[in-house]
Protein backbone atom coordinates (compact mmCIF):
# COMPACT_ATOMS: atom_id res chain seq x y z
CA UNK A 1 -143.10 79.75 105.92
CA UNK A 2 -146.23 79.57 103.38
CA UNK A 3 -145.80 79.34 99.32
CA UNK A 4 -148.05 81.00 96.84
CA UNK A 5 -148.09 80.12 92.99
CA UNK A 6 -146.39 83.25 91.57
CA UNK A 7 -146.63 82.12 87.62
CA UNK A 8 -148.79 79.80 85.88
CA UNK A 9 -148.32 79.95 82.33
CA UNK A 10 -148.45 78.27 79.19
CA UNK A 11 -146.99 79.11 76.01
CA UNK A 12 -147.18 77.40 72.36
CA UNK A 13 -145.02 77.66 69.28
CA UNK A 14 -144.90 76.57 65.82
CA UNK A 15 -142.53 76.24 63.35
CA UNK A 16 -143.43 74.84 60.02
CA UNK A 17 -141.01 76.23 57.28
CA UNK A 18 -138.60 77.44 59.64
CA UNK A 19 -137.50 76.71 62.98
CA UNK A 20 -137.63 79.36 65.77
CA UNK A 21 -135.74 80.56 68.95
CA UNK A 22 -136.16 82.89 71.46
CA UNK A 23 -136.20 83.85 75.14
CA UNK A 24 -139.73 84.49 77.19
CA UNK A 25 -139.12 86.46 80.62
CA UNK A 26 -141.45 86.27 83.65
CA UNK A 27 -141.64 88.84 86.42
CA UNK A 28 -141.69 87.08 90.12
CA UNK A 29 -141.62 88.96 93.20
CA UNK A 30 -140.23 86.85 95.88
CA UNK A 31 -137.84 84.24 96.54
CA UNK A 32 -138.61 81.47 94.61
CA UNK A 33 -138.83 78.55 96.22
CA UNK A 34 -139.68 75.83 93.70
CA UNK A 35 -140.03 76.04 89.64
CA UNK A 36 -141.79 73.45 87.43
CA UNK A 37 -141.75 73.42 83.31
CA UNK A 38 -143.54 71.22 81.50
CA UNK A 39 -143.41 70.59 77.71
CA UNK A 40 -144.24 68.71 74.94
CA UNK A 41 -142.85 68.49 71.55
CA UNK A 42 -144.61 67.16 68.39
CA UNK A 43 -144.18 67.05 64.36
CA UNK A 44 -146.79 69.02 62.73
CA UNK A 45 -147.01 68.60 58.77
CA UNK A 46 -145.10 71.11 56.38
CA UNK A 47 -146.63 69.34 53.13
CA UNK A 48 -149.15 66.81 52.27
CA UNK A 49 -145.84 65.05 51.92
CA UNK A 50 -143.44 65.88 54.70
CA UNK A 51 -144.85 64.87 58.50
CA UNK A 52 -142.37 67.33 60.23
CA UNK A 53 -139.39 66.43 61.98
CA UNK A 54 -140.78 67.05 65.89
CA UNK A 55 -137.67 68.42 67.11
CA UNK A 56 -137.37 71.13 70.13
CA UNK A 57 -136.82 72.00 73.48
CA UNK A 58 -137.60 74.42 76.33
CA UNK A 59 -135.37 75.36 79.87
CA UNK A 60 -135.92 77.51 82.45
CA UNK A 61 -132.97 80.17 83.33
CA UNK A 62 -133.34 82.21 86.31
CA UNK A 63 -132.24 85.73 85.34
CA UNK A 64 -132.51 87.40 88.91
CA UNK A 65 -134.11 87.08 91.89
CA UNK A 66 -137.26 89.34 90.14
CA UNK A 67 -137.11 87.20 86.83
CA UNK A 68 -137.99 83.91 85.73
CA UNK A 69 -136.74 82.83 81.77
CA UNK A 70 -137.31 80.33 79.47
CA UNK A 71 -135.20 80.07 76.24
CA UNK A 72 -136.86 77.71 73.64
CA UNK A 73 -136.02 76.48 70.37
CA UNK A 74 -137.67 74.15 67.41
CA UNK A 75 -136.77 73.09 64.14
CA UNK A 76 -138.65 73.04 61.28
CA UNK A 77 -142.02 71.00 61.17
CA UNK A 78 -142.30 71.19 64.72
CA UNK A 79 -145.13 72.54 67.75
CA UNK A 80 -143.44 73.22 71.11
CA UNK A 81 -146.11 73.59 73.80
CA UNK A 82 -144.80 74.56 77.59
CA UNK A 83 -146.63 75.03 80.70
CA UNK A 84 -143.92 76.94 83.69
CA UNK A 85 -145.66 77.17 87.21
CA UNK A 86 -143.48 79.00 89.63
CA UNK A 87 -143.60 79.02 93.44
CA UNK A 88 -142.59 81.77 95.74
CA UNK A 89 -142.09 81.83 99.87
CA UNK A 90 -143.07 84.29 102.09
């Protein structure tokens, strides 16, 4: 049984007077055999005054055997950066 690299992504978000949410969905033909998310989360400045509160988070949620998602949300002042890498068998 072999595995191929089916996604390789990266994504990056930034909220700075509001936070965001949301839901990115990734099309995957096979049966996944191994998913990896990365992320980092850092405070980007609003004002000259306010450093940003660096607050947020990303998951992965399988939706079906053809569908890989990742729901993310950050709060104000904040830069969400993921990388998802998934892996399929034959």
């Amino acid at each position: 049984m072999s595995e191929s690299l089916a996604i390789n992504t990266s994504m990056t978000y930034e909220a700075k007077l509001v936070g965001k949410k949301g839901d990115d969905d990734f099309p995957c033909n096979g049966k996944i055999s191994k998913i990896e998310l990365n992320k980092t989360v850092s405070a980007i400045s609003i004002t000259k005054l306010d450093p940003g509160v660096g607050r947020g988070d990303a998951k992965y949620t399988q939706k079906n055997s053809s569908t890989v998602g990742v729901h993310y949300w950050l709060d104000l002042g904040t830069k969400l950066t993921y990388n998802l890498k998934v892996w399929v068998s034959d």
